[in-house]
N, C-alpha and C. Protein backbone atom coordinates (compact mmCIF):
# COMPACT_ATOMS: atom_id res chain seq x y z
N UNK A 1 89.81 106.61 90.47
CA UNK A 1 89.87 106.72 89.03
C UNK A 1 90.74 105.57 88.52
N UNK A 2 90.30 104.77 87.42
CA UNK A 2 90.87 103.77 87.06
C UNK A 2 92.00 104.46 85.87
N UNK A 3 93.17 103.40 85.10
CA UNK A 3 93.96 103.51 84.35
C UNK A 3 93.14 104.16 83.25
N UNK A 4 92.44 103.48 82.58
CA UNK A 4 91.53 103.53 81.48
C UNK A 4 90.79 105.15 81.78
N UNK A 5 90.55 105.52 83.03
CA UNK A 5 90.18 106.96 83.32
C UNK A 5 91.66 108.28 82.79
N UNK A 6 92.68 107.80 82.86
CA UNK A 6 93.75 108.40 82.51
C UNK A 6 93.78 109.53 81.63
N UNK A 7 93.83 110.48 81.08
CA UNK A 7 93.55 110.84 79.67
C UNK A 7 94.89 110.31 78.94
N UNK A 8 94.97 109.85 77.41
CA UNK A 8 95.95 109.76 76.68
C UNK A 8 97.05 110.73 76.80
N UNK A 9 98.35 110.14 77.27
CA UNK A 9 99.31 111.34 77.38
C UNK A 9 99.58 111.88 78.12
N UNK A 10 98.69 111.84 79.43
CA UNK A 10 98.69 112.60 80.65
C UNK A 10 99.59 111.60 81.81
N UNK A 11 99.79 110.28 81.59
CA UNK A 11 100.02 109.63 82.10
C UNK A 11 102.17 109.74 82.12
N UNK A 12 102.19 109.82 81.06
CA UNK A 12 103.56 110.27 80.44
C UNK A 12 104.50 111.67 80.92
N UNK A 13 103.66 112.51 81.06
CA UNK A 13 103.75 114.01 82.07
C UNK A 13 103.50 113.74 82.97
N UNK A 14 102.69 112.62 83.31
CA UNK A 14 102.87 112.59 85.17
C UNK A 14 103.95 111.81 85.64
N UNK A 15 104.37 111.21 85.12
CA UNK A 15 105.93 110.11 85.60
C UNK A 15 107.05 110.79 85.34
N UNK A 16 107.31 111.66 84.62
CA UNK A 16 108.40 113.17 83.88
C UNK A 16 107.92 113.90 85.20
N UNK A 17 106.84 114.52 85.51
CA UNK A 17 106.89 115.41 86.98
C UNK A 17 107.22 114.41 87.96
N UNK A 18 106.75 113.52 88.18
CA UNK A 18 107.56 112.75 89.30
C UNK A 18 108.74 112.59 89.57
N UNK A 19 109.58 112.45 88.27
CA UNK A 19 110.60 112.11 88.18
C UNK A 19 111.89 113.26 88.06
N UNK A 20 111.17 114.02 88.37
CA UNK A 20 111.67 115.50 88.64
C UNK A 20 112.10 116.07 89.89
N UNK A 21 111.49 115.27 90.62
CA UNK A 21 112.06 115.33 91.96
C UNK A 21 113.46 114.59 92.40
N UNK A 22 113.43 113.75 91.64
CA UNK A 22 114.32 112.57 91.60
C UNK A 22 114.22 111.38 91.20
N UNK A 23 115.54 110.60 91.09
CA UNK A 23 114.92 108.92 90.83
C UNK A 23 114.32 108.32 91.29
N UNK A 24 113.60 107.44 90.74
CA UNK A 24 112.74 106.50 91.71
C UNK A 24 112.87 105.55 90.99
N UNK A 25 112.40 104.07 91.32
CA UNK A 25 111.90 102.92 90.57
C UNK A 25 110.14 102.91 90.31
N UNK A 26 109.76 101.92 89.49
CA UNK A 26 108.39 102.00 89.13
C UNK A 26 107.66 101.73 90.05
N UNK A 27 107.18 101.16 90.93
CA UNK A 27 106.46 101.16 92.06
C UNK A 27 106.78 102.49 93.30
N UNK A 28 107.69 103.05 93.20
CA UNK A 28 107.42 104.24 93.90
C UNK A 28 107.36 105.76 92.98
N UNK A 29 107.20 105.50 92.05
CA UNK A 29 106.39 106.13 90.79
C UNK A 29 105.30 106.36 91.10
N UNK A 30 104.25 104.74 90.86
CA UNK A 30 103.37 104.62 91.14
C UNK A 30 102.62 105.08 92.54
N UNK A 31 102.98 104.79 93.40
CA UNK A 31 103.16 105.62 94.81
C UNK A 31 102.76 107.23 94.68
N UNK A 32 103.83 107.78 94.32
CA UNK A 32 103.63 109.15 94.30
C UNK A 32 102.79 109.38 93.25
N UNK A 33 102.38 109.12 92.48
CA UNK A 33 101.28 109.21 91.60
C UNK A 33 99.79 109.58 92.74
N UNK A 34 100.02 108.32 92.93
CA UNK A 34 98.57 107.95 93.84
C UNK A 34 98.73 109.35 95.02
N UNK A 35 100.32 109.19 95.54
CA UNK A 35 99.93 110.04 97.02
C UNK A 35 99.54 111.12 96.51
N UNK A 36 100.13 112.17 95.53
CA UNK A 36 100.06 113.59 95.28
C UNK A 36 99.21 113.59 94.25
N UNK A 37 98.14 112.67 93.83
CA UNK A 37 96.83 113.06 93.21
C UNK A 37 95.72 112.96 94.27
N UNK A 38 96.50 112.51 95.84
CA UNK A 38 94.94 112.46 96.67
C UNK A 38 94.67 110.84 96.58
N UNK A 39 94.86 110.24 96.01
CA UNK A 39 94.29 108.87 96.10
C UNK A 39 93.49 108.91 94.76
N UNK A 40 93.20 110.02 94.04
CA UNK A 40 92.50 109.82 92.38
C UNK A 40 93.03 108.75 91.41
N UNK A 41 94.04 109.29 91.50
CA UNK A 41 95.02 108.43 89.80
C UNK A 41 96.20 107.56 90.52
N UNK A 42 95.32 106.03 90.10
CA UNK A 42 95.91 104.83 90.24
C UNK A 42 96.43 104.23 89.75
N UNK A 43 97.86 103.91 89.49
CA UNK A 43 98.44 103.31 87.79
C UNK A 43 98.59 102.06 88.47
N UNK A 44 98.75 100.91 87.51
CA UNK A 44 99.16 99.72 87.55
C UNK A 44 100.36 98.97 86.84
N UNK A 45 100.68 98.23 87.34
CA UNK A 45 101.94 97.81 86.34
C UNK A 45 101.55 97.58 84.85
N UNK A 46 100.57 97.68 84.25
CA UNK A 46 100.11 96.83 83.02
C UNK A 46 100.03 98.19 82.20
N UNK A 47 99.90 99.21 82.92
CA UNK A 47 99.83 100.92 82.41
C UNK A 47 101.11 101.34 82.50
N UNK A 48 102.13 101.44 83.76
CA UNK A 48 103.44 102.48 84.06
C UNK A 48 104.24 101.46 83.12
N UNK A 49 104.35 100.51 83.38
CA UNK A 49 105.92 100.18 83.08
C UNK A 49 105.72 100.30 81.12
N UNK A 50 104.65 99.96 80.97
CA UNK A 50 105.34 100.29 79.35
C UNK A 50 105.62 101.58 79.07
N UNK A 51 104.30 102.58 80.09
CA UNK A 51 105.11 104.12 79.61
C UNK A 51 106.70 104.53 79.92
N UNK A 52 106.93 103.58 81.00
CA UNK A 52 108.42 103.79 81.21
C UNK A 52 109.36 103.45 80.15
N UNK A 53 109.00 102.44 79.79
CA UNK A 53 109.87 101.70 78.35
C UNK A 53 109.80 102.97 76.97
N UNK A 54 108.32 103.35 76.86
CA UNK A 54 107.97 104.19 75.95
C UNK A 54 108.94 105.40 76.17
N UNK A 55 109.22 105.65 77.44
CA UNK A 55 110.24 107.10 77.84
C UNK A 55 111.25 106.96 77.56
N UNK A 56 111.79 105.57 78.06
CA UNK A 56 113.05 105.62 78.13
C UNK A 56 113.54 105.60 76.94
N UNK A 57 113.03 104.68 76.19
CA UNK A 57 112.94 104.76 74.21
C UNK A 57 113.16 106.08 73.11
N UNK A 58 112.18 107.14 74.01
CA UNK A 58 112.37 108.35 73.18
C UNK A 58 113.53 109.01 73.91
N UNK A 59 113.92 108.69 74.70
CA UNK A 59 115.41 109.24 75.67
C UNK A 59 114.89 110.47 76.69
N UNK A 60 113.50 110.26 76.90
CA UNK A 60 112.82 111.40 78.03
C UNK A 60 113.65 111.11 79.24
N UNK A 61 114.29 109.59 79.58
CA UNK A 61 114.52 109.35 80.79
C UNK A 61 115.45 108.04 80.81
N UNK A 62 116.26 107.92 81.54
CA UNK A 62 117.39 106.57 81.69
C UNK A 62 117.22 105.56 82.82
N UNK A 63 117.16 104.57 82.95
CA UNK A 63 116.93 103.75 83.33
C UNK A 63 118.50 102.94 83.57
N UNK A 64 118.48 102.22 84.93
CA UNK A 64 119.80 101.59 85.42
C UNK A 64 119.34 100.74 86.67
N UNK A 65 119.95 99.62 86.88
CA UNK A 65 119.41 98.70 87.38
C UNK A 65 120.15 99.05 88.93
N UNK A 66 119.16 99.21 89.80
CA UNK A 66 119.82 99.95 91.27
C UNK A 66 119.35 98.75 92.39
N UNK A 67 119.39 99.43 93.76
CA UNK A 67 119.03 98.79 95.20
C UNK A 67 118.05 99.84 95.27
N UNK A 68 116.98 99.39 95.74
CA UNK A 68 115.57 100.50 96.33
C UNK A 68 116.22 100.67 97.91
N UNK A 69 115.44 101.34 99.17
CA UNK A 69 115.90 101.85 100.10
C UNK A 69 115.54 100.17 101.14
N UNK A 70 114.87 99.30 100.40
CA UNK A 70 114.96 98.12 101.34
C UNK A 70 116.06 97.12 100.84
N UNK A 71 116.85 97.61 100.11
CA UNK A 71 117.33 96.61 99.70
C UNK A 71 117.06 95.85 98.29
N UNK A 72 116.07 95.72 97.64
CA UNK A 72 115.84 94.99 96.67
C UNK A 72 116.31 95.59 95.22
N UNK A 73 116.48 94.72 94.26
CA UNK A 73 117.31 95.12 92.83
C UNK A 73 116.08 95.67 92.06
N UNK A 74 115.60 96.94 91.52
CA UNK A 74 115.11 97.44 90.76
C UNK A 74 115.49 97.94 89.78
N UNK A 75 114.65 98.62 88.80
CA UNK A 75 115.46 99.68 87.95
C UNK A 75 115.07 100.81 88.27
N UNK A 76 115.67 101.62 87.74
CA UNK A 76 115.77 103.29 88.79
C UNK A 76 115.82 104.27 87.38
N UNK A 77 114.46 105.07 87.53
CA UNK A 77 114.69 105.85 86.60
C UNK A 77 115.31 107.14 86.96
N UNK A 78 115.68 108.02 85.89
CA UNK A 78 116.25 109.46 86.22
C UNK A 78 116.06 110.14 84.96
N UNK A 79 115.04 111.13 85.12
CA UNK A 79 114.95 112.54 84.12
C UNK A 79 116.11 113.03 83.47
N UNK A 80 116.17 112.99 82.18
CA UNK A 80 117.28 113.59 81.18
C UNK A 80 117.20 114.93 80.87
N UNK A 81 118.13 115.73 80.71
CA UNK A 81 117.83 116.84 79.95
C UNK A 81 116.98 116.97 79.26
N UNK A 82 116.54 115.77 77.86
CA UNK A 82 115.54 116.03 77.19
C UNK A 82 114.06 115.86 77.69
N UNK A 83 114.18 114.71 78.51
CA UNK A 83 112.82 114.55 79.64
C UNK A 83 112.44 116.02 80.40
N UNK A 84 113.51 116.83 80.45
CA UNK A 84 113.50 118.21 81.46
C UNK A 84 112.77 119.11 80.66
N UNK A 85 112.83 119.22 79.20
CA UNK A 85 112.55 119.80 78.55
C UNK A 85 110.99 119.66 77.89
N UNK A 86 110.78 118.31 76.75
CA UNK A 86 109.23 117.75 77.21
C UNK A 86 108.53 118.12 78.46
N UNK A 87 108.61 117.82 79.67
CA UNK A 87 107.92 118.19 80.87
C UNK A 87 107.70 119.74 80.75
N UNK A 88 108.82 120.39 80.81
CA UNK A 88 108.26 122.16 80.38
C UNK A 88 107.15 122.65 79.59
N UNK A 89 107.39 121.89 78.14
CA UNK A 89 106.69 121.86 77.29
C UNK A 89 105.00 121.29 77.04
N UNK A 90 105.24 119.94 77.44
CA UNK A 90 103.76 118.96 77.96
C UNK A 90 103.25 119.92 79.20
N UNK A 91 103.90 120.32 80.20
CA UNK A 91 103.31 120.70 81.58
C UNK A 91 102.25 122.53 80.68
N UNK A 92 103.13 122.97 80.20
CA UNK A 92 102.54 124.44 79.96
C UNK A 92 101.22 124.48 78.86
N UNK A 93 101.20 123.33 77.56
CA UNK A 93 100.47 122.64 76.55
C UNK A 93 98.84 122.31 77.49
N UNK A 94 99.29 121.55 78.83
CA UNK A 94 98.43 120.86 79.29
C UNK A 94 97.80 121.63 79.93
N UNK A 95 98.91 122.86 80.90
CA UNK A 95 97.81 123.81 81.93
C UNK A 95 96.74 124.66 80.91
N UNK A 96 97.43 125.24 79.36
CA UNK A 96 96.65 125.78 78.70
C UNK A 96 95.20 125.20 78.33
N UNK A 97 95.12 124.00 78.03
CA UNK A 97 94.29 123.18 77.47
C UNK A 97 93.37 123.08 78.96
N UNK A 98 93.79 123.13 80.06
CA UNK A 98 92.67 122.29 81.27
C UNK A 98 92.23 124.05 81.90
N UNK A 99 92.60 125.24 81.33
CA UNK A 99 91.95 126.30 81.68
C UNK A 99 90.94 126.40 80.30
N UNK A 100 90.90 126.09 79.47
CA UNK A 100 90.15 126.23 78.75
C UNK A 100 88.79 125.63 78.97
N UNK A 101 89.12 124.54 79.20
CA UNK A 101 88.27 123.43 79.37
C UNK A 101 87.39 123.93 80.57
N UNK A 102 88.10 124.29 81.68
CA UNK A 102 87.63 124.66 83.27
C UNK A 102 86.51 125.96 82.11
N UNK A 103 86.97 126.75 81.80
CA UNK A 103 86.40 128.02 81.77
C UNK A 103 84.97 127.89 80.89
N UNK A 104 85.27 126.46 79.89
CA UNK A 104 83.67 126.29 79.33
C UNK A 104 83.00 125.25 80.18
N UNK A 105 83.33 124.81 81.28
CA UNK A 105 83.00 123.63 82.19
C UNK A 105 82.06 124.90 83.13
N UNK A 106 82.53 126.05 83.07
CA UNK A 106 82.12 126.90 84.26
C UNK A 106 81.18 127.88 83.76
N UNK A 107 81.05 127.78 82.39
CA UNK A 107 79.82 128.74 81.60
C UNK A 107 80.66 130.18 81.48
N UNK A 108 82.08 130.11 81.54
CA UNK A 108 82.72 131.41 81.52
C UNK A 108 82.84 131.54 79.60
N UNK A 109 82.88 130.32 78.88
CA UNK A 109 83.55 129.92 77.24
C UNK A 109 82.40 130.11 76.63
């Protein structure tokens, strides 16, 4: 699935659940994106990093310039309280909306 396959918005709740586990920098973002969708949803730098900027902007998430585990200078994001909160909110919004969808996808609606 390409970027452009993404849905609007969904992309934003998926870097907030990632980032829920802990910090990471943007390429191992991207990573776990890819690993824990299966290999489906592929972001690219030209997609993550502005949503990162876009996060960090609304204060979903903080950003600080770190060492990754090889050594190299990245920036390192970390989930805020308010990022903790959005994610609750986006995550429960979204499961509602994709049972709906499933249930007229399935001739149940």
């Amino acid at each position: 699935m390409s970027n452009a396959d993404i849905v609007a918005g969904t992309l934003d709740l998926l870097v907030l659940k990632v980032l829920s586990q802990g910090p990471l920098h943007g390429y191992a973002i991207a990573k776990s994106i890819r690993r824990d969708s299966e290999e489906v949803l592929r972001v690219g730098d030209n997609t993550l990093y502005p949503a990162l900027h876009r996060l960090e902007a609304r204060g979903d998430l903080s950003g600080a310039w770190g060492r990754t585990s090889t050594g190299r200078e990245a920036r390192i994001y970390t989930l805020t309280a308010r990022g903790e909160k959005r994610l609750q909110k986006e995550s429960a919004r979204w499961m509602e909306r994709s049972r709906a969808a499933l249930r007229m996808l399935s001739g149940e609606g």
